[in-house]
N, C-alpha and C. Protein backbone atom coordinates (compact mmCIF):
# COMPACT_ATOMS: atom_id res chain seq x y z
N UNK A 1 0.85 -1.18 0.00
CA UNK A 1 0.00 0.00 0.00
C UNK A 1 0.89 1.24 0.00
N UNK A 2 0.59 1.85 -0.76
CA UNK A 2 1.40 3.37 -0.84
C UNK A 2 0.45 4.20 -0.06
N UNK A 3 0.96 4.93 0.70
CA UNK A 3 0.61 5.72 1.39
C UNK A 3 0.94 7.93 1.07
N UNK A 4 0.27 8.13 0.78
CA UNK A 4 0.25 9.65 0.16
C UNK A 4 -0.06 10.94 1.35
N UNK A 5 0.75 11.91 1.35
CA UNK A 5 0.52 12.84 1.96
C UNK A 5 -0.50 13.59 2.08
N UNK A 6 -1.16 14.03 2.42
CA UNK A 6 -2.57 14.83 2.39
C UNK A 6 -2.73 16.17 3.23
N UNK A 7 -2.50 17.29 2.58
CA UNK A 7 -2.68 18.49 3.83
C UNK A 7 -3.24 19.47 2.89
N UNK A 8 -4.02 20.61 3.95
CA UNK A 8 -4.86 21.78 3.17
C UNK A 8 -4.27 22.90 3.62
N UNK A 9 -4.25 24.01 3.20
CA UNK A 9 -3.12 25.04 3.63
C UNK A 9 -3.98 26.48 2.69
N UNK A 10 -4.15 27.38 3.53
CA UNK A 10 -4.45 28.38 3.16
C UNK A 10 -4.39 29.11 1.50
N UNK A 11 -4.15 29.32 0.92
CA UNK A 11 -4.03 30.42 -0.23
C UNK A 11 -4.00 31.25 -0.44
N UNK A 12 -3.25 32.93 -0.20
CA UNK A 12 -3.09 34.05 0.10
C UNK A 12 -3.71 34.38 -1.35
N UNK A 13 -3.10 34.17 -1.99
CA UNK A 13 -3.31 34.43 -3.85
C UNK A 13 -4.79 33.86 -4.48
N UNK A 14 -5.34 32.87 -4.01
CA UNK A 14 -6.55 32.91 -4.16
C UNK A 14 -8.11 33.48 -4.06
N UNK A 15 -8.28 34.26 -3.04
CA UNK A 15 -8.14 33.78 -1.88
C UNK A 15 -8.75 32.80 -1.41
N UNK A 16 -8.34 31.34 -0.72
CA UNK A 16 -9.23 30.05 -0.48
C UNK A 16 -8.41 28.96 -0.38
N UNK A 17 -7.89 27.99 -0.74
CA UNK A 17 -7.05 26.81 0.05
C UNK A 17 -6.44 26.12 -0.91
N UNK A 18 -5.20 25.35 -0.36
CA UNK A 18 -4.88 24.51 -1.88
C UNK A 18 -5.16 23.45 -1.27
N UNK A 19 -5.70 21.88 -1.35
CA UNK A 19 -5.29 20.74 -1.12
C UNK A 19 -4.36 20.26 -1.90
N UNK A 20 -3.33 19.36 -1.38
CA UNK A 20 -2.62 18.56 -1.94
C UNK A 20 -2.50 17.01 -1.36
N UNK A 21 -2.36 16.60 -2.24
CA UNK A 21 -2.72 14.74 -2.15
C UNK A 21 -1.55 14.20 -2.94
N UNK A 22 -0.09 13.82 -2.28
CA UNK A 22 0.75 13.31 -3.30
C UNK A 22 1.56 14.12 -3.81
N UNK A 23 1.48 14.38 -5.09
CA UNK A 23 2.06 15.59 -5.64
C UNK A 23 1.19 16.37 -6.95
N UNK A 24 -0.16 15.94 -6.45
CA UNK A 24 -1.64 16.70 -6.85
C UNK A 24 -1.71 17.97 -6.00
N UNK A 25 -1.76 19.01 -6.91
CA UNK A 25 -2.30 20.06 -5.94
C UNK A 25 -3.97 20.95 -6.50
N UNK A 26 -4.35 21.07 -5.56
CA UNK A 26 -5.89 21.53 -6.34
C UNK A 26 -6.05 22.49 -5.33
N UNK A 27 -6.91 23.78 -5.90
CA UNK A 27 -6.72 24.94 -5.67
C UNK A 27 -8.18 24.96 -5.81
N UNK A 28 -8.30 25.93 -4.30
CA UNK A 28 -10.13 25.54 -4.45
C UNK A 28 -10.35 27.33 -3.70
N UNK A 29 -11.77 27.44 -4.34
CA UNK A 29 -11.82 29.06 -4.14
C UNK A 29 -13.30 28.50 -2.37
N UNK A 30 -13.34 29.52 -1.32
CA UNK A 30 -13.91 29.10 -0.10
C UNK A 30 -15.30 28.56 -0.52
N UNK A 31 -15.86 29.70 -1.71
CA UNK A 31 -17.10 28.96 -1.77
C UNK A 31 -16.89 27.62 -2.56
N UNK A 32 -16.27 27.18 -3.37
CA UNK A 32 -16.57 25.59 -3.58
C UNK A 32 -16.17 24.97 -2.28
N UNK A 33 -15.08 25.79 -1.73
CA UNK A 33 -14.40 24.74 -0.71
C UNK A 33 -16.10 24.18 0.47
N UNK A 34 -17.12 25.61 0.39
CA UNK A 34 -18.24 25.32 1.28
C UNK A 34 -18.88 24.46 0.63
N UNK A 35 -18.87 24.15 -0.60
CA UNK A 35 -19.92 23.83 -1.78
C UNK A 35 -19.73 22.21 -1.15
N UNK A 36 -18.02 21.86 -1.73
CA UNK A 36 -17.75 20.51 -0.75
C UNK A 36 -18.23 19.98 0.17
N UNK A 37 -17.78 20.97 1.18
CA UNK A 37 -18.41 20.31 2.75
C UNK A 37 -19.66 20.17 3.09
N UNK A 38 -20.89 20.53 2.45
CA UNK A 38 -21.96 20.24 2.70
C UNK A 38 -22.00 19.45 1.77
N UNK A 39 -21.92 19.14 0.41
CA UNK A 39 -21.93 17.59 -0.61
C UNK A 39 -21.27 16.13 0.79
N UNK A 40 -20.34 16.69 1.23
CA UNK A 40 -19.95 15.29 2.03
C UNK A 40 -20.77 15.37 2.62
N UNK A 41 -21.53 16.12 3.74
CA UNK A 41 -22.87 15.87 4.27
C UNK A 41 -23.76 14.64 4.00
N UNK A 42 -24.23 15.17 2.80
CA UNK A 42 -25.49 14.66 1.84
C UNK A 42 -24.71 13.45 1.30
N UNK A 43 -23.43 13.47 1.03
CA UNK A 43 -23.34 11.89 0.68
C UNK A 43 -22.97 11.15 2.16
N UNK A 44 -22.37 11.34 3.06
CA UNK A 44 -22.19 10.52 4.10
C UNK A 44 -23.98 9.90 4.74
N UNK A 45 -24.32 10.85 4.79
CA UNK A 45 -25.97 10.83 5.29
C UNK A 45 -27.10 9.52 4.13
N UNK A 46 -26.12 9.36 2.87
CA UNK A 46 -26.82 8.46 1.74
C UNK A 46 -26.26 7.28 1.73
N UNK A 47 -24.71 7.59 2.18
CA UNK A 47 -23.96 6.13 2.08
C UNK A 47 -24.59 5.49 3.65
N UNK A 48 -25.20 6.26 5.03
CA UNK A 48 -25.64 5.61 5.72
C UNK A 48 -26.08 5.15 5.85
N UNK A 49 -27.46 5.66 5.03
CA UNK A 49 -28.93 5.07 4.61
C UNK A 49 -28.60 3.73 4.25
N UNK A 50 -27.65 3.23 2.96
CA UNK A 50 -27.27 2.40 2.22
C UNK A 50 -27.20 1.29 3.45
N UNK A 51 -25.68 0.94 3.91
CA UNK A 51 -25.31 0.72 5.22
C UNK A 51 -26.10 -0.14 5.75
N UNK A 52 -27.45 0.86 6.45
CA UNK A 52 -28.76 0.40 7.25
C UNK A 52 -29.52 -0.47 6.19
N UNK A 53 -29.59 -0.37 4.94
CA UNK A 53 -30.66 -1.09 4.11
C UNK A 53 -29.68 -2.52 3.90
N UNK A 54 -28.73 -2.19 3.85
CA UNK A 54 -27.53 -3.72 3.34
C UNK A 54 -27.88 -5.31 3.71
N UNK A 55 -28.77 -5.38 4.95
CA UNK A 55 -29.18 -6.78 5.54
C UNK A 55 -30.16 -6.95 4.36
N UNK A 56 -31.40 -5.75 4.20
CA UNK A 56 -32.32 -6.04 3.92
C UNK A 56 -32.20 -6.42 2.05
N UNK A 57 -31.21 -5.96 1.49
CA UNK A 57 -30.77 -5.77 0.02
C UNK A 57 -29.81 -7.37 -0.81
N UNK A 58 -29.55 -8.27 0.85
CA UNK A 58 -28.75 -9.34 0.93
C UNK A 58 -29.92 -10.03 0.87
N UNK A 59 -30.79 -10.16 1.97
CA UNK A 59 -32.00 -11.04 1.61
C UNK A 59 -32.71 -11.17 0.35
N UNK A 60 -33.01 -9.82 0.02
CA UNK A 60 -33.55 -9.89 -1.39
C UNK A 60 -32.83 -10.55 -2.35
N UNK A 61 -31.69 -10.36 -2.52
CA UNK A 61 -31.04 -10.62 -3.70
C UNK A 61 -30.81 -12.13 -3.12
N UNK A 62 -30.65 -13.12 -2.30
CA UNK A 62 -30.63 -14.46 -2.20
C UNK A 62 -32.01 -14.76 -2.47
N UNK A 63 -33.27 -14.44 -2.44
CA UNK A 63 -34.70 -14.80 -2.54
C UNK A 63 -34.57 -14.80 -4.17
N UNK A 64 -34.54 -13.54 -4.97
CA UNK A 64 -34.67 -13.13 -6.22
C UNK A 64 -33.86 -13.95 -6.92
N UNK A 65 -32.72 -14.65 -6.91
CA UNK A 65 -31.60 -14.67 -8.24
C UNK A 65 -31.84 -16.34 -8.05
N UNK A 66 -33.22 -16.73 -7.21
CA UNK A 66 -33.65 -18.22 -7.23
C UNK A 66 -34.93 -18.22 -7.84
N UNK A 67 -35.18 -17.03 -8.45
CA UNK A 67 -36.89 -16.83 -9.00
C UNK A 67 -36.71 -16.21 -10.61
N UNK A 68 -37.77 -16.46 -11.73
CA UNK A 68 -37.50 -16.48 -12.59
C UNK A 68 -38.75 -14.80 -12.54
N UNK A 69 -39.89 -14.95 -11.86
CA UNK A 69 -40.39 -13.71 -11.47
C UNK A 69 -40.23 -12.73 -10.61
N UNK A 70 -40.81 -11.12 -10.30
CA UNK A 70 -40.43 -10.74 -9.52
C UNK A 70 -41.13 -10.86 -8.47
N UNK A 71 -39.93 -10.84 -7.23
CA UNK A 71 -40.11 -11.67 -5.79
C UNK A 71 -40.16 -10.11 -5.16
N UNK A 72 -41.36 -10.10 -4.35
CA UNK A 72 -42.06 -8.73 -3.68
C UNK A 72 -40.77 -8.60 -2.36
N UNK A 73 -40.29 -7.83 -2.01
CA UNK A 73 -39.21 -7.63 -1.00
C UNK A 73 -40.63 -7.77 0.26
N UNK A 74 -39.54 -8.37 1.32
CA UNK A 74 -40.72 -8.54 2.91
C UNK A 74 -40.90 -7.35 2.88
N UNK A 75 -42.19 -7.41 4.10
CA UNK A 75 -42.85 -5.51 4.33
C UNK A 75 -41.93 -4.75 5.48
N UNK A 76 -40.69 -5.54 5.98
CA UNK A 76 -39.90 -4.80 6.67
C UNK A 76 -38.61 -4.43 6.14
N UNK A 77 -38.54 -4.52 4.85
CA UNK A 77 -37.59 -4.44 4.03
C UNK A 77 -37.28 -2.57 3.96
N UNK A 78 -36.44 -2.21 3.33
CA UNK A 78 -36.06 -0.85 3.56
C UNK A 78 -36.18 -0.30 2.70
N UNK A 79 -37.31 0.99 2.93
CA UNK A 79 -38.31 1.25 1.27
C UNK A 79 -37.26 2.22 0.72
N UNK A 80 -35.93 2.82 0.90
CA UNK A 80 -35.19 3.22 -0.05
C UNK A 80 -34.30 2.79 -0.78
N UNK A 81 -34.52 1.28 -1.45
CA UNK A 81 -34.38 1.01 -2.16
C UNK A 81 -35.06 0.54 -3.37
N UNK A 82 -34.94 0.61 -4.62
CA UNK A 82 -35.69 0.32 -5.87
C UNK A 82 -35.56 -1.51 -6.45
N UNK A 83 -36.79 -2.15 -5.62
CA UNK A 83 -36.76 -3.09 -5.65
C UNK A 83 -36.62 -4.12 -6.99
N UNK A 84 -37.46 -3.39 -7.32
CA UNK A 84 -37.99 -3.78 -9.40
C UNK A 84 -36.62 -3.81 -10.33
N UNK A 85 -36.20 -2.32 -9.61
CA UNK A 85 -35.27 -1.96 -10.80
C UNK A 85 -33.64 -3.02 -9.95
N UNK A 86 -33.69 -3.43 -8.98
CA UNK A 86 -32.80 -4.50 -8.29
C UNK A 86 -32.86 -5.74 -8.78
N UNK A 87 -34.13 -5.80 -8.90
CA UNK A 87 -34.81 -7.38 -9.88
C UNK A 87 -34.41 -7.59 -11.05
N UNK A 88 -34.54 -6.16 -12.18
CA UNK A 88 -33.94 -6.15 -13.38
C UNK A 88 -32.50 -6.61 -13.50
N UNK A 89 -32.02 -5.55 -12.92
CA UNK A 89 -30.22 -6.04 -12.78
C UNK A 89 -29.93 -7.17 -12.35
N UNK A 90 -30.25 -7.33 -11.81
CA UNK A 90 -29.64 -8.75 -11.20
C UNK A 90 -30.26 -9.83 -12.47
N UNK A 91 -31.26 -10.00 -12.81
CA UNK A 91 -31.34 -10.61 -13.81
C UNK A 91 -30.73 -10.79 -15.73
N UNK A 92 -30.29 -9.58 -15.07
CA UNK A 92 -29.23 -9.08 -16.53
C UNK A 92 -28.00 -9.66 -16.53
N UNK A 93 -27.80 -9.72 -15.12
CA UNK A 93 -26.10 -10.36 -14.84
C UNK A 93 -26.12 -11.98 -14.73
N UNK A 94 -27.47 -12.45 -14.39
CA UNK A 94 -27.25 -13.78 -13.98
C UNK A 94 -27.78 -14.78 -15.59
């Protein structure tokens, strides 16, 4: 595993921050830099959701990829996921 440096450091000349990752440097003005930090928000808060639904998305998909129709997810199953369109795919791959 390579391991890469990672630090954020002001920007006098910008004005707003540079990150650097490695020997990547990216130059970010405050408002994207805000624009960022609330996007990680909204995705940490979606990848959680995910996470919490994962038991219920394992069951399905062992019920379904043994059925040639579509198999109704249980009623405690976790309604943010798109069951139908889970059914499709998986049947595309198998």
């Amino acid at each position: 595993m390579v391991r890469r440096r990672f630090q954020a450091e002001y920007d006098q000349e910008l004005p707003g921050c540079q990150i650097v990752y490695g020997e990547t440097i990216h130059k970010l003005r405050f408002q994207e830099l805000r624009y960022l930090l609330n996007m990680f928000y909204i995705v940490q808060k979606q990848f959680n959701s995910y996470i919490t639904a994962l038991p219920d998305v394992v069951t399905y998909v062992i019920s379904a990829t043994s059925s040639d129709t579509y198999v109704e997810p249980l009623a405690t199953a976790s309604k943010l996921i798109l069951y139908p369109q889970l059914f499709e795919e998986l049947k595309a791959i198998m």
